[in-house]
Protein backbone atom coordinates (compact mmCIF):
# COMPACT_ATOMS: atom_id res chain seq x y z
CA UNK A 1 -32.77 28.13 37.46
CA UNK A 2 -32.78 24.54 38.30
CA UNK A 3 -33.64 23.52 34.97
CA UNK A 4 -30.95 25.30 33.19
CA UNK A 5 -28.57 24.14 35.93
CA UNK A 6 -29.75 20.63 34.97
CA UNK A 7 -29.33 21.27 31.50
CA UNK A 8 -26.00 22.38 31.31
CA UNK A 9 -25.08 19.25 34.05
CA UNK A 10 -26.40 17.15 31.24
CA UNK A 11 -24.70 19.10 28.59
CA UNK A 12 -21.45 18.36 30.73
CA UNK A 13 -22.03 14.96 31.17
CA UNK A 14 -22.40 13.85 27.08
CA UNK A 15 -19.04 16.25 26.82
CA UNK A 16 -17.19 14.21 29.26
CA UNK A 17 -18.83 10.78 27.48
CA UNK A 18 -17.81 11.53 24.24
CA UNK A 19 -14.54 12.91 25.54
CA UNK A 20 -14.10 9.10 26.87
CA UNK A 21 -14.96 7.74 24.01
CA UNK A 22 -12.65 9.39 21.97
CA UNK A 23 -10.16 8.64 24.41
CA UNK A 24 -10.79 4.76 24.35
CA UNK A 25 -10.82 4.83 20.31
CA UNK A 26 -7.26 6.29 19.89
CA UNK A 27 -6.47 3.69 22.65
CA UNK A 28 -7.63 0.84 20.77
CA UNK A 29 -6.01 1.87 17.42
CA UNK A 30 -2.87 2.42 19.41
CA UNK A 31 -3.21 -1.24 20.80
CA UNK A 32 -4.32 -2.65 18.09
CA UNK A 33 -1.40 -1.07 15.98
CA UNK A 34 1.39 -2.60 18.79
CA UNK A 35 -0.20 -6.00 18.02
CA UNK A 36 0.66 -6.09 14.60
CA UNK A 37 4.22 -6.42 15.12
CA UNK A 38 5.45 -9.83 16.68
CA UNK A 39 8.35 -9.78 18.82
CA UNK A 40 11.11 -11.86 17.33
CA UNK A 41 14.25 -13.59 19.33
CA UNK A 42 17.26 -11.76 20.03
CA UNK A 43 19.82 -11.69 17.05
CA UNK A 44 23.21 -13.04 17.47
CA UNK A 45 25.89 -10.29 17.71
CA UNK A 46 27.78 -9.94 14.64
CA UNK A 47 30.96 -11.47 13.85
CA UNK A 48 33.78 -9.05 14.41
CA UNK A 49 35.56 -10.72 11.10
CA UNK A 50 32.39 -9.76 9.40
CA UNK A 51 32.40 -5.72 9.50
CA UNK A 52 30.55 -4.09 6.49
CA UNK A 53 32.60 -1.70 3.95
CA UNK A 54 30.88 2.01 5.31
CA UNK A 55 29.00 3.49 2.41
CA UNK A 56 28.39 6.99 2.18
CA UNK A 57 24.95 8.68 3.21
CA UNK A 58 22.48 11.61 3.14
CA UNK A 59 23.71 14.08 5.74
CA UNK A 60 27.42 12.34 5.93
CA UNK A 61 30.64 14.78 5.43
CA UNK A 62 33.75 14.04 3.42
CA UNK A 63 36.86 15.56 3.28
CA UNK A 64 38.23 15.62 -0.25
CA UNK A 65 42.04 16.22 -0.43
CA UNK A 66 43.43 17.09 -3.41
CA UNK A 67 47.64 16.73 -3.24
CA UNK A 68 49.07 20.04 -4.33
CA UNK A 69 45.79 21.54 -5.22
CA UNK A 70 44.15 22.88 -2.00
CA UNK A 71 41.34 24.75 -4.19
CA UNK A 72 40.17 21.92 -4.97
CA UNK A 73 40.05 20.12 -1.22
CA UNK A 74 37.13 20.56 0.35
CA UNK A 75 34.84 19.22 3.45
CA UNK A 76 31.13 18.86 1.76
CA UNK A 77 27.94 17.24 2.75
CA UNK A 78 26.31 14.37 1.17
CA UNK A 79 22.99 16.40 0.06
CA UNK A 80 19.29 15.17 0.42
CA UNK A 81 19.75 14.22 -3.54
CA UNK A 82 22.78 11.61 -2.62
CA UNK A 83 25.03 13.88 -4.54
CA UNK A 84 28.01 16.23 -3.46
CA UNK A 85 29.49 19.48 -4.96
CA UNK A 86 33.31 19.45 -6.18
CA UNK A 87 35.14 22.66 -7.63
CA UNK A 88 36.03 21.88 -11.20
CA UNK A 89 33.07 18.74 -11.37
CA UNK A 90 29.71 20.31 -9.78
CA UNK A 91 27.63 17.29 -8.81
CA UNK A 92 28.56 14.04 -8.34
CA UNK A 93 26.82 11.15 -7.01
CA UNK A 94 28.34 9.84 -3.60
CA UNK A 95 25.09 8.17 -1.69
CA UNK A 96 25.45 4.37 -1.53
CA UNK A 97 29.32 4.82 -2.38
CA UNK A 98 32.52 3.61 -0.41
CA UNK A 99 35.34 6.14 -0.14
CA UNK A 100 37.12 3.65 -2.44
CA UNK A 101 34.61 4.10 -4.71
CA UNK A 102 34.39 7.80 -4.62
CA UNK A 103 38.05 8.30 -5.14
CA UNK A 104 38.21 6.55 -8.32
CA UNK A 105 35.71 8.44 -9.65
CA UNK A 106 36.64 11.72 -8.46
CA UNK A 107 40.71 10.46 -10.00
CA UNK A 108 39.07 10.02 -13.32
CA UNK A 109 36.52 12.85 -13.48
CA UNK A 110 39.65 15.19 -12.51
CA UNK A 111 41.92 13.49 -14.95
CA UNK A 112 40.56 15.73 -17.76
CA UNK A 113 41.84 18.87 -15.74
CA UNK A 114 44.56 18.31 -14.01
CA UNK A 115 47.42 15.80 -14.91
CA UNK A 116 47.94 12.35 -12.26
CA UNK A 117 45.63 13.75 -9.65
CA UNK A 118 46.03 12.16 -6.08
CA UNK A 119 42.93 12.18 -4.54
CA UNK A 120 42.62 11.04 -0.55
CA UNK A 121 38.70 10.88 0.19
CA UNK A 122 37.85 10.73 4.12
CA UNK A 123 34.55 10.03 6.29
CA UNK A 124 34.66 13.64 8.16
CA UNK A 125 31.19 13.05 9.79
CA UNK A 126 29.15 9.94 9.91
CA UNK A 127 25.94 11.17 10.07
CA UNK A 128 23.21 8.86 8.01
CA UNK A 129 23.80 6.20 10.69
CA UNK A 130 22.52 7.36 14.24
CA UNK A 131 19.73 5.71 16.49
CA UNK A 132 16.75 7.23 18.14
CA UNK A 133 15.88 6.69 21.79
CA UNK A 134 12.24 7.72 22.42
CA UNK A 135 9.54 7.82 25.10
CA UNK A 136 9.97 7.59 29.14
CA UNK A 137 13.63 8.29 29.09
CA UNK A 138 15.61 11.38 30.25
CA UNK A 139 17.22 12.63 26.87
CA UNK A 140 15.08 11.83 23.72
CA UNK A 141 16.54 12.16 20.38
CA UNK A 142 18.77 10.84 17.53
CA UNK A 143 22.39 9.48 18.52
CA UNK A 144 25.08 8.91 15.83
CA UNK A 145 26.00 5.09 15.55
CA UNK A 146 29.83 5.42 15.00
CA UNK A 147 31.18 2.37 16.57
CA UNK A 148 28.99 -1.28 17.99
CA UNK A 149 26.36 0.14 20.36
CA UNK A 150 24.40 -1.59 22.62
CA UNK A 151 21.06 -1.17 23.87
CA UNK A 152 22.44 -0.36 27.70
CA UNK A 153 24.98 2.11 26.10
CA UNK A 154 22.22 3.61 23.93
CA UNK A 155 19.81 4.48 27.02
CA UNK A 156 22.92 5.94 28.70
CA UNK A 157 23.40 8.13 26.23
CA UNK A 158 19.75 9.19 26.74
CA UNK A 159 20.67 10.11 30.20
CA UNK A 160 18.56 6.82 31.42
CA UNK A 161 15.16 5.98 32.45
CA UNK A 162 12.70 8.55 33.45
CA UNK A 163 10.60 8.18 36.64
CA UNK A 164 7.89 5.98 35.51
CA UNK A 165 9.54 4.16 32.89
CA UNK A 166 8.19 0.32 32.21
CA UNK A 167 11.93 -0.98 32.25
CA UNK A 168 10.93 -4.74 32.06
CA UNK A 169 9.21 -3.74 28.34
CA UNK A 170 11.61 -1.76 26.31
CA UNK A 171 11.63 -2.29 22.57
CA UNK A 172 13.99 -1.90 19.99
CA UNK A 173 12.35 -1.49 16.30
CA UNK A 174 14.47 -2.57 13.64
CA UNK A 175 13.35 -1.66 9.61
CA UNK A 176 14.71 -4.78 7.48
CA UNK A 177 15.82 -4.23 3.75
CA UNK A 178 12.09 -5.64 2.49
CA UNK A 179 10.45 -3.02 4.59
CA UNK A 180 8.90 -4.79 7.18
CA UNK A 181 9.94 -4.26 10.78
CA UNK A 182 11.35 -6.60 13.60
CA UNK A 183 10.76 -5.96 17.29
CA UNK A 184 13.01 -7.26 20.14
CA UNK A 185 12.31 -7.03 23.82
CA UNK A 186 15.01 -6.00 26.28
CA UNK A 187 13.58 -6.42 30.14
CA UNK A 188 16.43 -4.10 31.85
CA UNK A 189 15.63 -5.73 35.98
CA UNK A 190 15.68 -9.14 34.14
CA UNK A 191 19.00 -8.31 31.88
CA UNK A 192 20.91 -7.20 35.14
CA UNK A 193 19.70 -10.05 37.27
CA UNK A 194 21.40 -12.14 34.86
CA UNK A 195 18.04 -13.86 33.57
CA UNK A 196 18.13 -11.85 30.49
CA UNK A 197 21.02 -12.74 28.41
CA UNK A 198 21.62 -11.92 24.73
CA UNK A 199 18.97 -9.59 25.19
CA UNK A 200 21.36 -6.23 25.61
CA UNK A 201 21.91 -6.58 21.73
CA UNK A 202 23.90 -4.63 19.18
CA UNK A 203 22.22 -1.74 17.62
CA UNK A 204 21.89 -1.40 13.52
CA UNK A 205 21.77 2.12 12.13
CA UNK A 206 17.95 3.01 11.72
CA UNK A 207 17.18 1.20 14.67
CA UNK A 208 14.76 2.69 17.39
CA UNK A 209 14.56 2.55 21.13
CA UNK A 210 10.88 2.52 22.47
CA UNK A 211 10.78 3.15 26.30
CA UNK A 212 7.09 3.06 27.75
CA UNK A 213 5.89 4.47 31.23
């Protein structure tokens, strides 16, 4: 009985070891990934002369009115292909477009049906642009970026920190056109003490919100 006792105790004891081993590898590659991206200095806040024309996006909605031809007004979705479903035209491409853009091609593609067409394209629902708040905070999830949002405003949103949040590490992820990603720091105790500044910066669509505990 002892000796089968003993057995399974030893049994146990490589379980637990290799258990801890595992443990320490996934910690390693987790550490080892964080290290690969530098943290870079605060960017300046944009200049509010300097706003970018809104192009459309997957998931966006727009509001086509057509004057004096309500079949043909309609509130559709920007679809996973970039493109968007009008009566009399089936698909058209809107992804990457301004609502400039899209009415000039919507007056010429409905120029062959109906005679001076006044088209009035609208941003219903701004959808593609959103930021995600994620890890030791109250709310997780995706936030629509309608308007300048900063990084307090963001966590706010996410219902603040959660109990055992690191609030002196926060990090804000940021994909750049080549692909590669930037990482800021925001120390929250630091920000609010006033040591901090420039640091509560303003958010870019795509951007994530890392909170560790």
């Amino acid at each position: 009985m002892k000796a089968g006792s003993a057995r399974r105790l030893s049994i146990h004891q490589m379980q637990n070891r290799f258990v801890m081993i595992l443990v320490l590898g996934i910690l390693a590659v987790a550490v080892g990934g964080c290290g690969t991206r530098q943290l870079s200095a605060p960017p300046s806040d944009p200049d509010p002369m300097d706003r970018d024309v809104y192009t459309f996006g997957v998931t966006d909605k727009i509001q086509i009115v057509v004057w004096r031809n309500p079949d043909l007004s309609v509130l559709v979705p920007v679809r996973p292909d970039g493109k968007i479903s009008v009566p009399l035209l089936d698909d058209i491409h809107a992804e990457g477009l301004t609502p400039t853009e899209l009415k000039e091609i919507l007056t010429r593609e409905l120029a062959e049906f109906i005679i001076s067409p006044n088209v009035t394209v609208i941003v219903s629902e701004m959808n593609s642009r959103f930021i995600s708040v994620i890890g030791a905070v109250n709310a997780e999830g995706r936030y629509p970026l309608s308007r300048n949002l900063r990084v307090l405003e963001a966590l706010a949103m996410a219902n603040g920190f959660g109990t055992f949040a690191d609030k002196d590490n926060v990090r804000i992820v940021r994909r750049q056109p080549d692909g590669s990603e930037t990482e800021y720091r925001f120390d929250y105790d630091a920000y609010i003490k006033g040591k901090a500044p420039g640091t509560n910066i303003v958010l870019g669509p795509g951007d994530t919100i890392i909170v560790p505990d």
